[in-house]
Protein backbone atom coordinates (compact mmCIF):
# COMPACT_ATOMS: atom_id res chain seq x y z
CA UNK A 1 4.40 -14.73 7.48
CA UNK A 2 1.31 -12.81 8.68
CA UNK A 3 -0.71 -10.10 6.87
CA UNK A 4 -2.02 -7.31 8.32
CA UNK A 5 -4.95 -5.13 7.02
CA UNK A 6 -7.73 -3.14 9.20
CA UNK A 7 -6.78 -3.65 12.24
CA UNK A 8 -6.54 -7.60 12.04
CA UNK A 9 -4.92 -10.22 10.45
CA UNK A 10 -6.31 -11.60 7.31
CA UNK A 11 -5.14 -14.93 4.89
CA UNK A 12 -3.16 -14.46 2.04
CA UNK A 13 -5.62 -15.13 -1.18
CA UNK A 14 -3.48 -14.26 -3.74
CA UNK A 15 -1.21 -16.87 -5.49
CA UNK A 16 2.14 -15.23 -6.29
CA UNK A 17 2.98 -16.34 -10.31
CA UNK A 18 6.71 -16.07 -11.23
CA UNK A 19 7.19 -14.54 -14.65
CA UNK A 20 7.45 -18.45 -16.09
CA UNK A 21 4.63 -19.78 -14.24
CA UNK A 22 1.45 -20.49 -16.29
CA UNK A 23 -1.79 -18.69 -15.37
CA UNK A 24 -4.78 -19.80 -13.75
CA UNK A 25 -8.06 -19.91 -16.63
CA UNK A 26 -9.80 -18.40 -13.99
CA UNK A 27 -11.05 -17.91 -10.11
CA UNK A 28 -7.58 -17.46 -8.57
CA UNK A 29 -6.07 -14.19 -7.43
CA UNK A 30 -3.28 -14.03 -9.61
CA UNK A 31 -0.45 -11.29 -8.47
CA UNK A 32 2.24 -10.64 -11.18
CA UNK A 33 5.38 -8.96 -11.84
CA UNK A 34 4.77 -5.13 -13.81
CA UNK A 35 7.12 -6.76 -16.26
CA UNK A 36 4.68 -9.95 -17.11
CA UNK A 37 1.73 -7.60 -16.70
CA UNK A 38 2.68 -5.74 -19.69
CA UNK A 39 3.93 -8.56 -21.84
CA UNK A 40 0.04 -10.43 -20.89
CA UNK A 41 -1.71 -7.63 -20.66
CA UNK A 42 -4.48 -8.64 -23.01
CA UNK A 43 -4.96 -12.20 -21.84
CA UNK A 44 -4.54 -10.60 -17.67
CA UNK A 45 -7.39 -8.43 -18.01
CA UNK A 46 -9.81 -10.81 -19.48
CA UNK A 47 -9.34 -13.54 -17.12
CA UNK A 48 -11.99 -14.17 -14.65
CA UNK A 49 -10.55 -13.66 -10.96
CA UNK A 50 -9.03 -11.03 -9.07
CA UNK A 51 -5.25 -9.33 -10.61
CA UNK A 52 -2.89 -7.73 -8.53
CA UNK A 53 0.41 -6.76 -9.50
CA UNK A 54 4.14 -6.81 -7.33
CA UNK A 55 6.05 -3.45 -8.30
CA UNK A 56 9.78 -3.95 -7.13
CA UNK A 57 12.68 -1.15 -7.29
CA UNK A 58 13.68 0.48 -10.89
CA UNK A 59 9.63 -0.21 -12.06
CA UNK A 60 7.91 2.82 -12.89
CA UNK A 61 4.26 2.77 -11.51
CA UNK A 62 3.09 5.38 -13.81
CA UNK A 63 3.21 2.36 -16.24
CA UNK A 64 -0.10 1.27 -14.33
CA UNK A 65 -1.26 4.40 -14.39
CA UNK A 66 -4.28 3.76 -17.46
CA UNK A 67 -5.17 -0.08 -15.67
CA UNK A 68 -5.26 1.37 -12.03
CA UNK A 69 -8.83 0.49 -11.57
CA UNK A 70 -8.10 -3.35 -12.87
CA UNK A 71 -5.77 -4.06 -9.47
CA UNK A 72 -7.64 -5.40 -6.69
CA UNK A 73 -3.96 -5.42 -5.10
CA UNK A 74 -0.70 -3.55 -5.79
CA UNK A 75 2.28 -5.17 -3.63
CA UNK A 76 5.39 -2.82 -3.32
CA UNK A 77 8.57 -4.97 -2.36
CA UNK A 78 10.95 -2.94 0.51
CA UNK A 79 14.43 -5.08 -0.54
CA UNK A 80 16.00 -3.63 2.47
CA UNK A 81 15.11 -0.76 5.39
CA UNK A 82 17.42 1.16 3.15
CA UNK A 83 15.42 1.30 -0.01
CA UNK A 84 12.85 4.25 0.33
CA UNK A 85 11.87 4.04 -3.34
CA UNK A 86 8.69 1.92 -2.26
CA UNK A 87 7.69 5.30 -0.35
CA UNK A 88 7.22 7.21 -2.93
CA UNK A 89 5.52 4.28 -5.57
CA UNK A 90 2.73 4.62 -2.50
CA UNK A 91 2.16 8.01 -2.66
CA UNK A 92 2.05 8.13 -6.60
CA UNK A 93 -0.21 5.56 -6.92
CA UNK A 94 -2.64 6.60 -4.31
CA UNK A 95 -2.01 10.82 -5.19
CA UNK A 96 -1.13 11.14 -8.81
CA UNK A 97 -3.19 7.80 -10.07
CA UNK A 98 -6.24 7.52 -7.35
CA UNK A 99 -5.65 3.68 -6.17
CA UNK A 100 -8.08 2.35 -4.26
CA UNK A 101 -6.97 -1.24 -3.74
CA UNK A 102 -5.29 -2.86 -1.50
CA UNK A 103 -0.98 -1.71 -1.49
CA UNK A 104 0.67 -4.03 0.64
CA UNK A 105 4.07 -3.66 1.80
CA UNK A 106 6.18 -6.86 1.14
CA UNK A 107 9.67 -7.66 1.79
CA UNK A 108 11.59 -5.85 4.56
CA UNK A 109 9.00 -4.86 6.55
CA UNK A 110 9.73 -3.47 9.77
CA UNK A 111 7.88 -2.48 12.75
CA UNK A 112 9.69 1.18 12.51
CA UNK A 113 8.54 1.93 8.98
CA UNK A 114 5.06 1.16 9.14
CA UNK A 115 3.49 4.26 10.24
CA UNK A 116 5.06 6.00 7.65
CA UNK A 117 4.45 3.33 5.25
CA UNK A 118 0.63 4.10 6.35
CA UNK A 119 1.35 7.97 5.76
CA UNK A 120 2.35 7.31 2.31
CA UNK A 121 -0.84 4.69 1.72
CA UNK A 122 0.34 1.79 2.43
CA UNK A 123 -2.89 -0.24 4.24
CA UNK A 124 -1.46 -3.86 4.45
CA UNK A 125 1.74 -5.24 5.55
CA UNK A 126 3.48 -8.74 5.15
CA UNK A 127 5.38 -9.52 7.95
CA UNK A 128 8.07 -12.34 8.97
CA UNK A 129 6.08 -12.15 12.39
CA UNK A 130 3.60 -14.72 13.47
CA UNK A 131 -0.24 -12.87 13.57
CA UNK A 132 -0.71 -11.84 16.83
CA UNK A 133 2.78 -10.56 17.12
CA UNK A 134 2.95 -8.64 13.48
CA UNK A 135 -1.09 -7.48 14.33
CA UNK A 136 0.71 -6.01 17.74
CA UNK A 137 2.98 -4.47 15.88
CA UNK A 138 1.32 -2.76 13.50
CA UNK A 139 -1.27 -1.22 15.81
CA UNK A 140 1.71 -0.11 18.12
CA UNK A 141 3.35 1.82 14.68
CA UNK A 142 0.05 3.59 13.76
CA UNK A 143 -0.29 4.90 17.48
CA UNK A 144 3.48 6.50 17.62
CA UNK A 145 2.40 9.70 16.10
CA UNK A 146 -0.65 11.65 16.61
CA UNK A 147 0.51 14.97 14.86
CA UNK A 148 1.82 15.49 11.73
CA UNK A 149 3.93 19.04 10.36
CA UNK A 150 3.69 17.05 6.63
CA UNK A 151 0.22 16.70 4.25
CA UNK A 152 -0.24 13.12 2.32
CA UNK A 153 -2.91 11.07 1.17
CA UNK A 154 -3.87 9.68 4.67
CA UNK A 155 -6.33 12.51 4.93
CA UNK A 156 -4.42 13.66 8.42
CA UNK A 157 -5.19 16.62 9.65
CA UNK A 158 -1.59 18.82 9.59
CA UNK A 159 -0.03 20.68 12.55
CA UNK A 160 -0.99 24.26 10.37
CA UNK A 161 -4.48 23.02 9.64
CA UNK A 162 -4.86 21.98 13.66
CA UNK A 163 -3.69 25.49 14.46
CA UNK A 164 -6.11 27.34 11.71
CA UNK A 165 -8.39 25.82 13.13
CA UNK A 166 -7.87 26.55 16.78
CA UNK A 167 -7.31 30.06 15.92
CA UNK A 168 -10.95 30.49 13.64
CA UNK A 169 -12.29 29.19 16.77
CA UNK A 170 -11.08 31.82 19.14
CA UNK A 171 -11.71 34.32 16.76
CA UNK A 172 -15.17 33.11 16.42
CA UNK A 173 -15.24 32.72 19.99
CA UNK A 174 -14.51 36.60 20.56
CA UNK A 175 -16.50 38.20 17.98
């Protein structure tokens, strides 16, 4: 499994804790399910190292919504291609609730999903690829568009907003 984030592939620091697993005093980057976050949330907060937490279909992330800040890392599992659910936890998260951590995509990642995975503010990706190939891959996703009809959080510029432009121009231009 590789990880991809800015343009280059970077280690996995974060220890993945099963909801039975006991918790590190301190140091380790700890990511846990939403369900163990809010049964520890107390004892999670206080501990001394980095907390991310793994939001899988049928959570609600508006359930993170007054800890956003505490996440150094919010993984969204994609069970399957099929499941667009993990779309839409993005764009709440990073629109409605202001993330700026690290969301990784995890699960069924695929090469075809990523740039809209990015669109929707996504800005790391687990793949089953090895890191050059999954790096490849990424970089090949984010260059298949270059104009968007659609406004998210990526800050894109928007076919209208392109053509408003060009047109204040001209009209600028003229006068």
């Amino acid at each position: 499994m590789a990880i991809v984030k800015n343009d280059c592939v970077i280690d996995n620091e974060w220890v993945a804790l099963d909801d039975e697993s006991s918790v590190p005093e301190s140091g380790a980057n700890v990511l846990v399910s939403l369900a163990r976050f809010k049964a520890e949330h107390d004892s999670l907060i206080a501990r001394n190292g980095g907390l991310g937490v793994l939001l899988v279909p049928g959570d609600a992330p508006e359930d993170l919504a007054d800890d956003i800040d505490r996440f150094s890392l919010i993984a969204v599992k994609f069970p399957a291609y099929t499941d667009g659910r993990g779309y839409s936890y993005g764009r709440i998260l990073r629109e409605r609730y202001g993330y700026k951590g690290e969301m990784r995509a995890v699960g069924d990642v695929l090469r075809d999903q990523i740039l809209y995975m990015h669109r929707c503010g996504f800005d790391a990706y687990e793949m089953a690829d090895d890191g050059d190939v999954a790096l490849e891959k990424v970089r090949a996703a984010l260059r298949d568009m270059t104009v968007y009809y659609q406004p998210t959080g990526d800050d894109r510029a928007t076919a209208g907003s392109l053509r408003e432009r060009r047109r204040a121009a001209l009209d600028g231009a003229s006068s």
